[in-house]
C-alpha atoms as a PDB file:
ATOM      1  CA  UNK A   1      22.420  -8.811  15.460  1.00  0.00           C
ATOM      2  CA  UNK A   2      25.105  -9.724  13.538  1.00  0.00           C
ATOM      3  CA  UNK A   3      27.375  -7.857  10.896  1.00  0.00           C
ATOM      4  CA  UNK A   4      25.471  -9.758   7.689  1.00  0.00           C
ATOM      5  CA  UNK A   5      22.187  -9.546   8.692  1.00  0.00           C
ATOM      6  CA  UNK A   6      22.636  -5.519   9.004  1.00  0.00           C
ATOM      7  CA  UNK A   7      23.978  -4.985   6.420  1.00  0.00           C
ATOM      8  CA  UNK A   8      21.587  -6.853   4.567  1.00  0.00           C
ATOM      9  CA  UNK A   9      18.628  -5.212   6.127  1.00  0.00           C
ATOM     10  CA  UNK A  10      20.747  -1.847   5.304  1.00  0.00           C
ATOM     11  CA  UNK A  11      21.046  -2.540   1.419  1.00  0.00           C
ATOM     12  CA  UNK A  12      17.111  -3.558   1.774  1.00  0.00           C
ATOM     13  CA  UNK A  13      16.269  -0.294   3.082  1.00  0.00           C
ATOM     14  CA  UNK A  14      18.443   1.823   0.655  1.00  0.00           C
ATOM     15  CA  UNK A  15      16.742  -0.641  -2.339  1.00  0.00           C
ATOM     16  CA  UNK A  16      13.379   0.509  -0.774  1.00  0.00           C
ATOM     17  CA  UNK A  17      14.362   4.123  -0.504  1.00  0.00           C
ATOM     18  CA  UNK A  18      15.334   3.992  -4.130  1.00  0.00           C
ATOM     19  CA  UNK A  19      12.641   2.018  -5.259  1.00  0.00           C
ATOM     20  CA  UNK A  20       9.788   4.856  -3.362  1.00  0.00           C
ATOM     21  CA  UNK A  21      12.002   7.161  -4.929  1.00  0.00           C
ATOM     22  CA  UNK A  22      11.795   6.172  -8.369  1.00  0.00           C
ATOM     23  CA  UNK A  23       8.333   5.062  -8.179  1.00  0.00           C
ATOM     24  CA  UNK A  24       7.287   8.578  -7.078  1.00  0.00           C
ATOM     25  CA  UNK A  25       8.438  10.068 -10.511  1.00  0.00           C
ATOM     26  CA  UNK A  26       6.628   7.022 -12.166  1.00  0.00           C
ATOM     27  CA  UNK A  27       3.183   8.957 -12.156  1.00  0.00           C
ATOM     28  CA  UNK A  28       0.290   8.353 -14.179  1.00  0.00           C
ATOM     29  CA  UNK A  29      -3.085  10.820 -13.885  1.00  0.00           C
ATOM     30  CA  UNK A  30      -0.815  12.585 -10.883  1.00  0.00           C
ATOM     31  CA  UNK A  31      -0.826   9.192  -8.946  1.00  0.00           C
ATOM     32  CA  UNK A  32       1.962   7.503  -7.415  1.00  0.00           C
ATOM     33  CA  UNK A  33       2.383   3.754  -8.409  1.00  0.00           C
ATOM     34  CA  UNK A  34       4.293   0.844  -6.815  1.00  0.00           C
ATOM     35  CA  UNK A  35       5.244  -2.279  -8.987  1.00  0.00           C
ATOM     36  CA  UNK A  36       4.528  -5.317  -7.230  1.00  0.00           C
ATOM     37  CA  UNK A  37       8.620  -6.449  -7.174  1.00  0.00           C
ATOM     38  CA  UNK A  38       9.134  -3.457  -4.979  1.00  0.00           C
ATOM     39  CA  UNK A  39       6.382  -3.771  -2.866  1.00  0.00           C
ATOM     40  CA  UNK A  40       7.035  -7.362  -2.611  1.00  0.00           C
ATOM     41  CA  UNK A  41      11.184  -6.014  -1.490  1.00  0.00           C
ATOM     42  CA  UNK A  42       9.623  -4.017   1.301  1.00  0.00           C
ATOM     43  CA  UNK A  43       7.181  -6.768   3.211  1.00  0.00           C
ATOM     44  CA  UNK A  44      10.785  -9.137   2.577  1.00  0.00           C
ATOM     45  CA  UNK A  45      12.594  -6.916   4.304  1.00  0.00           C
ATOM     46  CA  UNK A  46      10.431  -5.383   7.116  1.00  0.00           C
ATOM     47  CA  UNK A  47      10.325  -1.812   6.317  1.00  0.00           C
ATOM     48  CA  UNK A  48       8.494   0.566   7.223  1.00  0.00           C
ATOM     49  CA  UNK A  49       5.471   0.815   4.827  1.00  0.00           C
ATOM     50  CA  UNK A  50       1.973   0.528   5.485  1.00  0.00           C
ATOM     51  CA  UNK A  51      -0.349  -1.732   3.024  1.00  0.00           C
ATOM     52  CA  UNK A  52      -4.006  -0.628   3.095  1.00  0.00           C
ATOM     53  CA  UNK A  53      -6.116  -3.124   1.294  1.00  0.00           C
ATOM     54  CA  UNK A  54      -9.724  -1.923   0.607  1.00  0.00           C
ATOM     55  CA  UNK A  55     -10.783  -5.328  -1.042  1.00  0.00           C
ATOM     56  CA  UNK A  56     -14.432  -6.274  -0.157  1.00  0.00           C
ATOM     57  CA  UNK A  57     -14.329  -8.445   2.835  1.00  0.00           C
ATOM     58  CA  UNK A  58     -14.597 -11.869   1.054  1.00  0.00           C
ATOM     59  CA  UNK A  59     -11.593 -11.461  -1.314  1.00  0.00           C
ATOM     60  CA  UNK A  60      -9.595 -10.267   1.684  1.00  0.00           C
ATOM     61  CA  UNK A  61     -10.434 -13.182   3.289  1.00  0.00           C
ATOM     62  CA  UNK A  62      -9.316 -15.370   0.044  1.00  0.00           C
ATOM     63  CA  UNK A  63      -6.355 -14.056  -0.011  1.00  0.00           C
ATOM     64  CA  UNK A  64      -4.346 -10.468   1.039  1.00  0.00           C
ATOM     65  CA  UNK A  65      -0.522  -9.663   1.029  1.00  0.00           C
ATOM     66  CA  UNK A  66       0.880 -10.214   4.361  1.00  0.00           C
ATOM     67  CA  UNK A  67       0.554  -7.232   6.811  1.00  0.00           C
ATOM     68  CA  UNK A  68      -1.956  -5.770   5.231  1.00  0.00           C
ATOM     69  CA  UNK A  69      -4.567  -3.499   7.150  1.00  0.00           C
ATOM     70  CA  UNK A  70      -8.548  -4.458   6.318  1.00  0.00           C
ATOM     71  CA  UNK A  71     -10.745  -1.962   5.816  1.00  0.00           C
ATOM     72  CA  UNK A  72     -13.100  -3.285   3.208  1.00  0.00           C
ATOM     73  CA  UNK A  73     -14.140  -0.613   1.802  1.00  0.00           C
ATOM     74  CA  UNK A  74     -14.109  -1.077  -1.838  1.00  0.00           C
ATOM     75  CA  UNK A  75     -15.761   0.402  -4.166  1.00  0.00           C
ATOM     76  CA  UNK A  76     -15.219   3.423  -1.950  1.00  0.00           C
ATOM     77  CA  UNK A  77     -17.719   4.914  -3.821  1.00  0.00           C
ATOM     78  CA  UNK A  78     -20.142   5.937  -0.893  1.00  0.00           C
ATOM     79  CA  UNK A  79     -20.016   7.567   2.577  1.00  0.00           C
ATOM     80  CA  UNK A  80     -20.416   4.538   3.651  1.00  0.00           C
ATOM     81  CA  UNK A  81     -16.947   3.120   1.741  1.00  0.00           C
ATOM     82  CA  UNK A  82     -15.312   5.536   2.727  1.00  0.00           C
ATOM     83  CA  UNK A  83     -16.488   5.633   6.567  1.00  0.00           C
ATOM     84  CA  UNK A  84     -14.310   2.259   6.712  1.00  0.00           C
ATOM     85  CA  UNK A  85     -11.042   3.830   5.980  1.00  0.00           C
ATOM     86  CA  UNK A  86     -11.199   6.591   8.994  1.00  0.00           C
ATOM     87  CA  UNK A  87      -9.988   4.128  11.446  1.00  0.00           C
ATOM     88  CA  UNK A  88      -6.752   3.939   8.876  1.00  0.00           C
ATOM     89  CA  UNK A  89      -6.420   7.380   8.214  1.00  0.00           C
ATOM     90  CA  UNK A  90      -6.620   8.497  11.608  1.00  0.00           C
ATOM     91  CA  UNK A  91      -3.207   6.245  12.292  1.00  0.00           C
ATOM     92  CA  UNK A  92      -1.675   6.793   9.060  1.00  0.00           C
ATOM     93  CA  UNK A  93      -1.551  10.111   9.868  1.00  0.00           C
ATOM     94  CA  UNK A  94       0.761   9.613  13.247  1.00  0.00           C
ATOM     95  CA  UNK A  95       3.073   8.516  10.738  1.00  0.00           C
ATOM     96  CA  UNK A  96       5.281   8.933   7.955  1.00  0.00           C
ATOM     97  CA  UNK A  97       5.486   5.793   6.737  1.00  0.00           C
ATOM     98  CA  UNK A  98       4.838   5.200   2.587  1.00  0.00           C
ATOM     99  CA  UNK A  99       1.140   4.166   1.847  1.00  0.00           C
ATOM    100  CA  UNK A 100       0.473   1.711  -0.946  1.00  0.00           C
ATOM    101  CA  UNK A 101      -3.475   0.794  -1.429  1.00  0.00           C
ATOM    102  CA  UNK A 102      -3.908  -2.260  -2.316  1.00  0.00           C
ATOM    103  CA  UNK A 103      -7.649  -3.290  -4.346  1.00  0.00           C
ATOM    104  CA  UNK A 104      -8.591  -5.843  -6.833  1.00  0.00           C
ATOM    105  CA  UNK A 105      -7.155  -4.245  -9.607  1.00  0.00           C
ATOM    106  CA  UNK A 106      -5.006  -0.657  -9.083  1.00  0.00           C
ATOM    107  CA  UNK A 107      -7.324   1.191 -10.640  1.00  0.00           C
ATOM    108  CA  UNK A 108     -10.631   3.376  -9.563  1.00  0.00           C
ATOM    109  CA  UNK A 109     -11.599   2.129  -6.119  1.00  0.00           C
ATOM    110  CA  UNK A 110      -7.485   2.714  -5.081  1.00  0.00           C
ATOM    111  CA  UNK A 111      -7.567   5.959  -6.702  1.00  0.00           C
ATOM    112  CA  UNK A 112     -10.670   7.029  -4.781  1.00  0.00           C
ATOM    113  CA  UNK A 113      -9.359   6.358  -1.849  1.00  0.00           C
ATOM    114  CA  UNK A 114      -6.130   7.999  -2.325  1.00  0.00           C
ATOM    115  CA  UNK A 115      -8.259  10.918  -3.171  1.00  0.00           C
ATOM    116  CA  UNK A 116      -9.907  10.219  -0.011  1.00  0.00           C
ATOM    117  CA  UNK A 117      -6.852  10.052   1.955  1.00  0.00           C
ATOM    118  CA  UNK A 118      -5.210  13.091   0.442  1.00  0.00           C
ATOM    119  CA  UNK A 119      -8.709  15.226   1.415  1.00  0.00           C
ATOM    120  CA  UNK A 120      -8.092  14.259   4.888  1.00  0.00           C
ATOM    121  CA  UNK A 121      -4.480  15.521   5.370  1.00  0.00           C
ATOM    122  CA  UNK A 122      -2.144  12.711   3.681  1.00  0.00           C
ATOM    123  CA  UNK A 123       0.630  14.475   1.780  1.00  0.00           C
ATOM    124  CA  UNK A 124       0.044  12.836  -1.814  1.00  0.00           C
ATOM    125  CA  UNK A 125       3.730  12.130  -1.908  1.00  0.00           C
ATOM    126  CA  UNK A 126       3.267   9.136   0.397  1.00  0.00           C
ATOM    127  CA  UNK A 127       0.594   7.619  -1.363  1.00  0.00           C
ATOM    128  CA  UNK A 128       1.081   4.590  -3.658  1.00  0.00           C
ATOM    129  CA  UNK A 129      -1.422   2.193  -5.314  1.00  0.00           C
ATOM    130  CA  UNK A 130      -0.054  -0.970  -6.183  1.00  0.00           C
ATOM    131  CA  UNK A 131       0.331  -1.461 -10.024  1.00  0.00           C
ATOM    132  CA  UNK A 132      -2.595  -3.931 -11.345  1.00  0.00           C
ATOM    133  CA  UNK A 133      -3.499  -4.271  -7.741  1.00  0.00           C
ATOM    134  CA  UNK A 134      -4.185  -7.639  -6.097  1.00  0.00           C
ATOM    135  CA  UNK A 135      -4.809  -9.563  -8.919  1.00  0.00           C
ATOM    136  CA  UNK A 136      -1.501  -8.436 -10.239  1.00  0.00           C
ATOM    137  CA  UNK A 137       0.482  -9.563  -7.377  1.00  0.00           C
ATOM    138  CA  UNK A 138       2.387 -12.974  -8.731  1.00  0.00           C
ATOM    139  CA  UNK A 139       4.214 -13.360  -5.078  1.00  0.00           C
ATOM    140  CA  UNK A 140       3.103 -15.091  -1.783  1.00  0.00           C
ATOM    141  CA  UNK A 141      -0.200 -14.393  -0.080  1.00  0.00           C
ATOM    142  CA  UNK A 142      -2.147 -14.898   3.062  1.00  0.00           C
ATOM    143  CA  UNK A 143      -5.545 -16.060   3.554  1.00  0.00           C
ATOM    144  CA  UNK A 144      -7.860 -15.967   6.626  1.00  0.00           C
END
């Protein structure tokens, strides 16, 4: 690898680290929240984050942001809902990667499953939900 390209994936993952770190002050309700230009910064730059989208599997299908993990479980109002986002919990937590949930709009369905993930052993520090969720997100997308 050469000199450039570390040091640009260097100053990517310090703007990451500051951007997780500012971002975890930014609470509303006592839940983190992750502005789309950050989030957008991280999946640029490879780092280490994990995006757990619990859009209903149609939308997901329309369009998701790239490297995002399915679960389809929105409204994740049910045992059912939230029965869909073991599979992600149980390798989330082998990890300490940040987690920003991802649903149609950043608002109920991502909060109950941060709840949800919290419950089952998540420290609430690495939980995000991405601002306005996916119909907020104004950058490139992927589509199945």
């Amino acid at each position: 690898m050469n000199f450039t390209r570390k040091v640009t994936l260097m100053l990517g993952a310090a703007a990451l680290f500051v951007c997780i770190a500012a971002n975890a002050f930014a609470m509303k309700d006592s839940y983190n929240y992750m502005c789309a230009a950050s989030l957008n910064n991280a999946v640029n730059n490879h780092a280490d984050v994990a995006i757990v989208d619990i859009q209903v599997a149609e939308e997901f299908n329309a369009h998701h942001i790239k490297g995002a993990i399915e679960t389809g479980a929105y409204p994740v109002k049910t045992a059912t809902d939230t029965n869909k986002l073991d599979a992600a919990v149980n390798n989330l937590k082998k990890s300490a990667q940040p987690i920003v949930v991802i649903c149609p709009r950043g608002k109920g369905g991502a909060e109950r499953t941060v709840n949800y993930f919290a419950k089952k052993g998540i420290a609430p520090y690495r939980l995000f939900i991405l601002t306005n969720g996916q119909g907020g997100w104004p950058y490139a997308i992927e589509s199945k």
